[in-house]
C-alpha atoms as a PDB file:
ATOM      1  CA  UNK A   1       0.000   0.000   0.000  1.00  0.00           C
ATOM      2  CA  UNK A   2       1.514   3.411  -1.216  1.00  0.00           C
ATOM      3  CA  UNK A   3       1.865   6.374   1.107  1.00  0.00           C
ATOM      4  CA  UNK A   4      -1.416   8.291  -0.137  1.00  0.00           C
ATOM      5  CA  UNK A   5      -3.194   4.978   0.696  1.00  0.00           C
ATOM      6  CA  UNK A   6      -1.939   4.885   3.963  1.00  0.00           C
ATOM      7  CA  UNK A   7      -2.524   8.544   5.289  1.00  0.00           C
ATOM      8  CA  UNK A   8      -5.968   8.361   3.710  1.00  0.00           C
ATOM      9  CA  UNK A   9      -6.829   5.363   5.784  1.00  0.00           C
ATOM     10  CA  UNK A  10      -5.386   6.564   8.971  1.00  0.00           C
ATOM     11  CA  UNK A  11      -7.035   9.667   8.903  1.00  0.00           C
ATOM     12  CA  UNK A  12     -10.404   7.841   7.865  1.00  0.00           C
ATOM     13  CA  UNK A  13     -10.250   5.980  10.942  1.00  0.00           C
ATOM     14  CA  UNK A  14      -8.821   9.177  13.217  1.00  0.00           C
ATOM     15  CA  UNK A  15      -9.593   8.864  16.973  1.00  0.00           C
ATOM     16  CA  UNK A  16     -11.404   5.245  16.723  1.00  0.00           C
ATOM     17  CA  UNK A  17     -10.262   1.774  16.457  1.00  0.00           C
ATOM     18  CA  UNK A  18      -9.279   0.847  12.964  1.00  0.00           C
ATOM     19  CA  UNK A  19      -9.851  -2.414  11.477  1.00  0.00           C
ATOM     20  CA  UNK A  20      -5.871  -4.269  11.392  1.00  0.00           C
ATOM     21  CA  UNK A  21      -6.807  -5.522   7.761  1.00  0.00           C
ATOM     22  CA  UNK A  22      -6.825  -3.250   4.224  1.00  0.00           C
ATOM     23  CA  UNK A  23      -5.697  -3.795   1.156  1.00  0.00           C
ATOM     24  CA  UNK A  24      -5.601  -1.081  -1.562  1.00  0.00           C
ATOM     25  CA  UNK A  25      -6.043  -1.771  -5.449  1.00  0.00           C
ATOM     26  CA  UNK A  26      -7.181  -0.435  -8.990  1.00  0.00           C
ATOM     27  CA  UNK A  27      -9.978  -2.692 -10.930  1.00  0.00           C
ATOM     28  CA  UNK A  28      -8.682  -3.827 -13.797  1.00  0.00           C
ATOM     29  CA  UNK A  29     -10.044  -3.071 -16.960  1.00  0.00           C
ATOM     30  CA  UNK A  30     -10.582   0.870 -16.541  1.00  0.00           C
ATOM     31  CA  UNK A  31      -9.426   2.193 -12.852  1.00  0.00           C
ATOM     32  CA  UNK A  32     -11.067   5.501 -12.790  1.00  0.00           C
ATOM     33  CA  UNK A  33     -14.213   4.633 -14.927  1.00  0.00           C
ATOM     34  CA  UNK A  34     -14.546   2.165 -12.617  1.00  0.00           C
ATOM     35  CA  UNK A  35     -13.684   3.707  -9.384  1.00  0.00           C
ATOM     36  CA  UNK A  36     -16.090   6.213 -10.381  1.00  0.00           C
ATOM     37  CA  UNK A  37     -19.143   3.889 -10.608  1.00  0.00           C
ATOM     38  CA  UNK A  38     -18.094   2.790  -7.469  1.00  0.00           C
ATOM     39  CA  UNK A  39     -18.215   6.454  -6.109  1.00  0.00           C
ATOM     40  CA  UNK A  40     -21.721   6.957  -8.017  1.00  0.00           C
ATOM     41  CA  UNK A  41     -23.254   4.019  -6.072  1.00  0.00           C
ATOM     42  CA  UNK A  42     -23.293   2.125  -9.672  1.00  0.00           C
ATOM     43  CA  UNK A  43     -20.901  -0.293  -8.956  1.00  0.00           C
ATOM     44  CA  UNK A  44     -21.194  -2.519  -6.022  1.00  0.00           C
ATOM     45  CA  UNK A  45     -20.002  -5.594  -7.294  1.00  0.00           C
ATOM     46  CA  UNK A  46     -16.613  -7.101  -8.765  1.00  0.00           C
ATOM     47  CA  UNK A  47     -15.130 -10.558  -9.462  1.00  0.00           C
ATOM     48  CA  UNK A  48     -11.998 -11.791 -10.404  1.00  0.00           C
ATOM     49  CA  UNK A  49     -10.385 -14.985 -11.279  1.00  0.00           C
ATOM     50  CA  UNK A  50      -9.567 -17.620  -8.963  1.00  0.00           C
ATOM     51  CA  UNK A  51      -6.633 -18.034 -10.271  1.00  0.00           C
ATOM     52  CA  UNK A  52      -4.899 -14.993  -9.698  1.00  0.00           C
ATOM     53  CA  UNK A  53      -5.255 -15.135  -6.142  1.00  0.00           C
ATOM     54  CA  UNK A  54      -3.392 -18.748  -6.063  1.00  0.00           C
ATOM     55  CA  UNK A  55      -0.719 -17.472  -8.665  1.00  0.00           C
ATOM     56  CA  UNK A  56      -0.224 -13.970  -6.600  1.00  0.00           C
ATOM     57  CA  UNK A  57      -0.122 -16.204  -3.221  1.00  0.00           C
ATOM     58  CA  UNK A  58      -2.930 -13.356  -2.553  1.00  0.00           C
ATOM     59  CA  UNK A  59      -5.792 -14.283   0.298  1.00  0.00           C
ATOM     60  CA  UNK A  60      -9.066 -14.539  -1.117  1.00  0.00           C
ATOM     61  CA  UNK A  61     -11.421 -11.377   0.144  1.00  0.00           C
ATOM     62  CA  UNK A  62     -13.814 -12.316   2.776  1.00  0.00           C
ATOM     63  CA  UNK A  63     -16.762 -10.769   4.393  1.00  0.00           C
ATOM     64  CA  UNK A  64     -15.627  -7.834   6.731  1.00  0.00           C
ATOM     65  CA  UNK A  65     -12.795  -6.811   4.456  1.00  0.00           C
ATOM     66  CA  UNK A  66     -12.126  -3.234   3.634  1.00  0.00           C
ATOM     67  CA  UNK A  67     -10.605  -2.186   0.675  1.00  0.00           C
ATOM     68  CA  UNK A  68      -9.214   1.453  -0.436  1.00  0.00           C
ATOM     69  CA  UNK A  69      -9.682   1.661  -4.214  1.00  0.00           C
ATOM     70  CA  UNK A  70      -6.976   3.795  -6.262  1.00  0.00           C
ATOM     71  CA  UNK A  71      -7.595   5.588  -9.235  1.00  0.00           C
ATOM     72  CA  UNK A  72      -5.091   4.988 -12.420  1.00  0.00           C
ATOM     73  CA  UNK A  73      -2.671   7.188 -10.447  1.00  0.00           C
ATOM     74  CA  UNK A  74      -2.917   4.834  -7.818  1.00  0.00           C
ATOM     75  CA  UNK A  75      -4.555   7.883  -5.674  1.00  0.00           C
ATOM     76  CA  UNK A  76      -6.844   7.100  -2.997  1.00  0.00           C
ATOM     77  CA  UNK A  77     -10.608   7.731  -4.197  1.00  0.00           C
ATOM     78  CA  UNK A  78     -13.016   5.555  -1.649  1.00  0.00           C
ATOM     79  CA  UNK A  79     -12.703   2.901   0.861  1.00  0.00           C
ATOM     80  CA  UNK A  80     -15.193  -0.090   0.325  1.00  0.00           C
ATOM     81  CA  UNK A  81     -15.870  -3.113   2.460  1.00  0.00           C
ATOM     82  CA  UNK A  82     -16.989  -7.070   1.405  1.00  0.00           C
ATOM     83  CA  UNK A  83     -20.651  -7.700   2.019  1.00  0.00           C
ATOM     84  CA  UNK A  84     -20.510 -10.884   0.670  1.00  0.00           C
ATOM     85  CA  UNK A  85     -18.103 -13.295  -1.587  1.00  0.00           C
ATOM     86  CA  UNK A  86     -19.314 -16.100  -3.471  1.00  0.00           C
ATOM     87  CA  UNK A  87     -16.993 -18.661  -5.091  1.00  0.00           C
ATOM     88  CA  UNK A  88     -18.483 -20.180  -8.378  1.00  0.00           C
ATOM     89  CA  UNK A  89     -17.411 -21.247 -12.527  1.00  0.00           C
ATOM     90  CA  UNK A  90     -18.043 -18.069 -14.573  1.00  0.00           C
ATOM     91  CA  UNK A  91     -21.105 -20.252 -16.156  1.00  0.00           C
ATOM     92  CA  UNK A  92     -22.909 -19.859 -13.294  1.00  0.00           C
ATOM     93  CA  UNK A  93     -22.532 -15.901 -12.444  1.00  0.00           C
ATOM     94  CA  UNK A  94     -26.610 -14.560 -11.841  1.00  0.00           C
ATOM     95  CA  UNK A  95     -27.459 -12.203 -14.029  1.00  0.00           C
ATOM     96  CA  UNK A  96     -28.500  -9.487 -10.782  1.00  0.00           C
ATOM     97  CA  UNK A  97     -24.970  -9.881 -10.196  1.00  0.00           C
ATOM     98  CA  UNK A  98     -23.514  -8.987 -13.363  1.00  0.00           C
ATOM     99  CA  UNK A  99     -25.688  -5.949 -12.972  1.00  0.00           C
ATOM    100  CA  UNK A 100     -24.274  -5.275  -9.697  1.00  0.00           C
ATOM    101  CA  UNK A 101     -21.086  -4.736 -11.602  1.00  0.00           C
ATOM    102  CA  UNK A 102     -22.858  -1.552 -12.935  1.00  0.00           C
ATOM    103  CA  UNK A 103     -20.764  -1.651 -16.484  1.00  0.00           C
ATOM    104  CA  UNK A 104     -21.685  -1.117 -19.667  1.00  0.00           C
ATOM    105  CA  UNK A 105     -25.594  -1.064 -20.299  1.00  0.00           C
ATOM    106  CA  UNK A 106     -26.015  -3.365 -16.833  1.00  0.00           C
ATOM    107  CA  UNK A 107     -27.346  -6.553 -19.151  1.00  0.00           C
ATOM    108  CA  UNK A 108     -26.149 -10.296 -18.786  1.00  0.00           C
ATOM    109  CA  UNK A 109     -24.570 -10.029 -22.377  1.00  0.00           C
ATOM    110  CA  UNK A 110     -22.569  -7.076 -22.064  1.00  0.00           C
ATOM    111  CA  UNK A 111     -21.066  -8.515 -18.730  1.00  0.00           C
ATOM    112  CA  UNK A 112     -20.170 -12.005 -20.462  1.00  0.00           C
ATOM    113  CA  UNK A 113     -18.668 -10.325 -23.436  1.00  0.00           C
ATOM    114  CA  UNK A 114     -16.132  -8.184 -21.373  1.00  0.00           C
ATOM    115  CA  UNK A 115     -15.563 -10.925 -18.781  1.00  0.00           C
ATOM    116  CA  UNK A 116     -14.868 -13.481 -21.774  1.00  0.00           C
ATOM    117  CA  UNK A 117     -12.450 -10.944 -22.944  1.00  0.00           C
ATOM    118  CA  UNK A 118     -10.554  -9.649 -20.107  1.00  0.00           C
ATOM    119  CA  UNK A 119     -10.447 -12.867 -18.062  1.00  0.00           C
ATOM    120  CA  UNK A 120      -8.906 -14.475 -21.809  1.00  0.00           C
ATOM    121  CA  UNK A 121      -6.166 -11.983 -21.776  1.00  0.00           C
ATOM    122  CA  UNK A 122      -5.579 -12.222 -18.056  1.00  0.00           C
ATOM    123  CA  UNK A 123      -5.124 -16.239 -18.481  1.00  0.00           C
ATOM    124  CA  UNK A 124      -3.620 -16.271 -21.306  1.00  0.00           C
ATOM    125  CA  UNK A 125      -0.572 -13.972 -19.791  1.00  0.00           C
ATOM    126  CA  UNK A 126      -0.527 -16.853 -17.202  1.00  0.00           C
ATOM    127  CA  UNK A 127       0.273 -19.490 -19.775  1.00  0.00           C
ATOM    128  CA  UNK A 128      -3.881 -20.318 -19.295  1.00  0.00           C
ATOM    129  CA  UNK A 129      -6.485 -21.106 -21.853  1.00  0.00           C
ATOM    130  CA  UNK A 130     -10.047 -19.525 -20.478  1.00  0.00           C
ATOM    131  CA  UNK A 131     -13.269 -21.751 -19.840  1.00  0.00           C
ATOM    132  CA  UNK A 132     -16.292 -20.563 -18.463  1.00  0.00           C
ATOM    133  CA  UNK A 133     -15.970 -23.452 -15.547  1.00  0.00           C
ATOM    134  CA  UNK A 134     -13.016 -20.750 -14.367  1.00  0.00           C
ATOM    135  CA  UNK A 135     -14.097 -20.129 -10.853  1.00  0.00           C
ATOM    136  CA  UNK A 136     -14.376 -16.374  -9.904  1.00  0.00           C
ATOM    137  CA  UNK A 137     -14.645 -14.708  -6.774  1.00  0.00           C
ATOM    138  CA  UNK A 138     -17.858 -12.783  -6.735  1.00  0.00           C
ATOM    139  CA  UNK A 139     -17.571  -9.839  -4.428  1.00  0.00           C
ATOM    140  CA  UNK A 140     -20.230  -7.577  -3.312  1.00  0.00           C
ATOM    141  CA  UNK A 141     -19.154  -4.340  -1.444  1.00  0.00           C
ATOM    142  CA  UNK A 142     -20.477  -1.643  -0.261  1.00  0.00           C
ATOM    143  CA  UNK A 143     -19.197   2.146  -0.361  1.00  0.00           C
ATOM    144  CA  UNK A 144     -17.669   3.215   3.083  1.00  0.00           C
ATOM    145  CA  UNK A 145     -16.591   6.458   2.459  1.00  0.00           C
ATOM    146  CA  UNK A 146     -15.650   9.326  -0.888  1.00  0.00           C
ATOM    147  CA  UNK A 147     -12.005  10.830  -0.449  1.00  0.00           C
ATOM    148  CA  UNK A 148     -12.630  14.445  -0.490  1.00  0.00           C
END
């Protein structure tokens, strides 16, 4: 976690007990369109690939978690936290989820057709071929607080 990151969530949590666990990250595709659907309330969903996490020796998120999402400066913009993660083959992502992603025009196809793409490339940089029995982490979040 960069510097920025750091001061943003100390002062966030100034004079009360913060939590001992953050991480800080851009999404993937398009950091500040992204972040900003986030800030909008649009966004309150994200997945990624299973994968990654066991190639990056990274901890799946969990419930509780707080995140501090950067912009493609890797500025601070928000702090979010996991409502809920849900570990399942890409096949079987609901459709209200894929809304919850809040991209694009919010339908089922647009989601697949992005997903299909980006998780492709991702894979495919780690010597992978994609299937849609990949198992993504679906994580729902909600907004905990704007940088201002």
């Amino acid at each position: 976690m960069n510097q920025a990151a750091k001061t943003y969530w100390n002062d966030y949590w100034k004079g009360q007990e913060k939590p001992a666990s953050v991480s800080a990250w851009q999404f993937g595709a398009d950091a500040d369109h992204l972040a900003q659907l986030v800030i909008d309330g649009v966004k309150t969903a994200t997945c990624s690939s299973f994968v990654s996490y066991e190639v990056e020796n990274e901890p799946v998120p969990s419930v509780g978690d707080y995140s501090i999402i950067l912009n493609s400066r890797d500025e601070p913009v928000a702090i979010i936290q996991t409502v809920e993660v849900d570990i399942m083959p890409m096949k079987n992502v609901p459709e209200d989820f894929a809304a919850a992603e809040g991209e694009g025009d919010g339908t089922y196809a647009y989601w697949k057709h992005t997903h299909v793409k980006y998780f492709s490339e991702e894979l495919s940089r780690m010597g992978l071929e994609f299937s849609e029995e990949m198992l993504l982490v679906c994580e729902r979040f909600q907004l905990v607080d704007v940088k201002q």
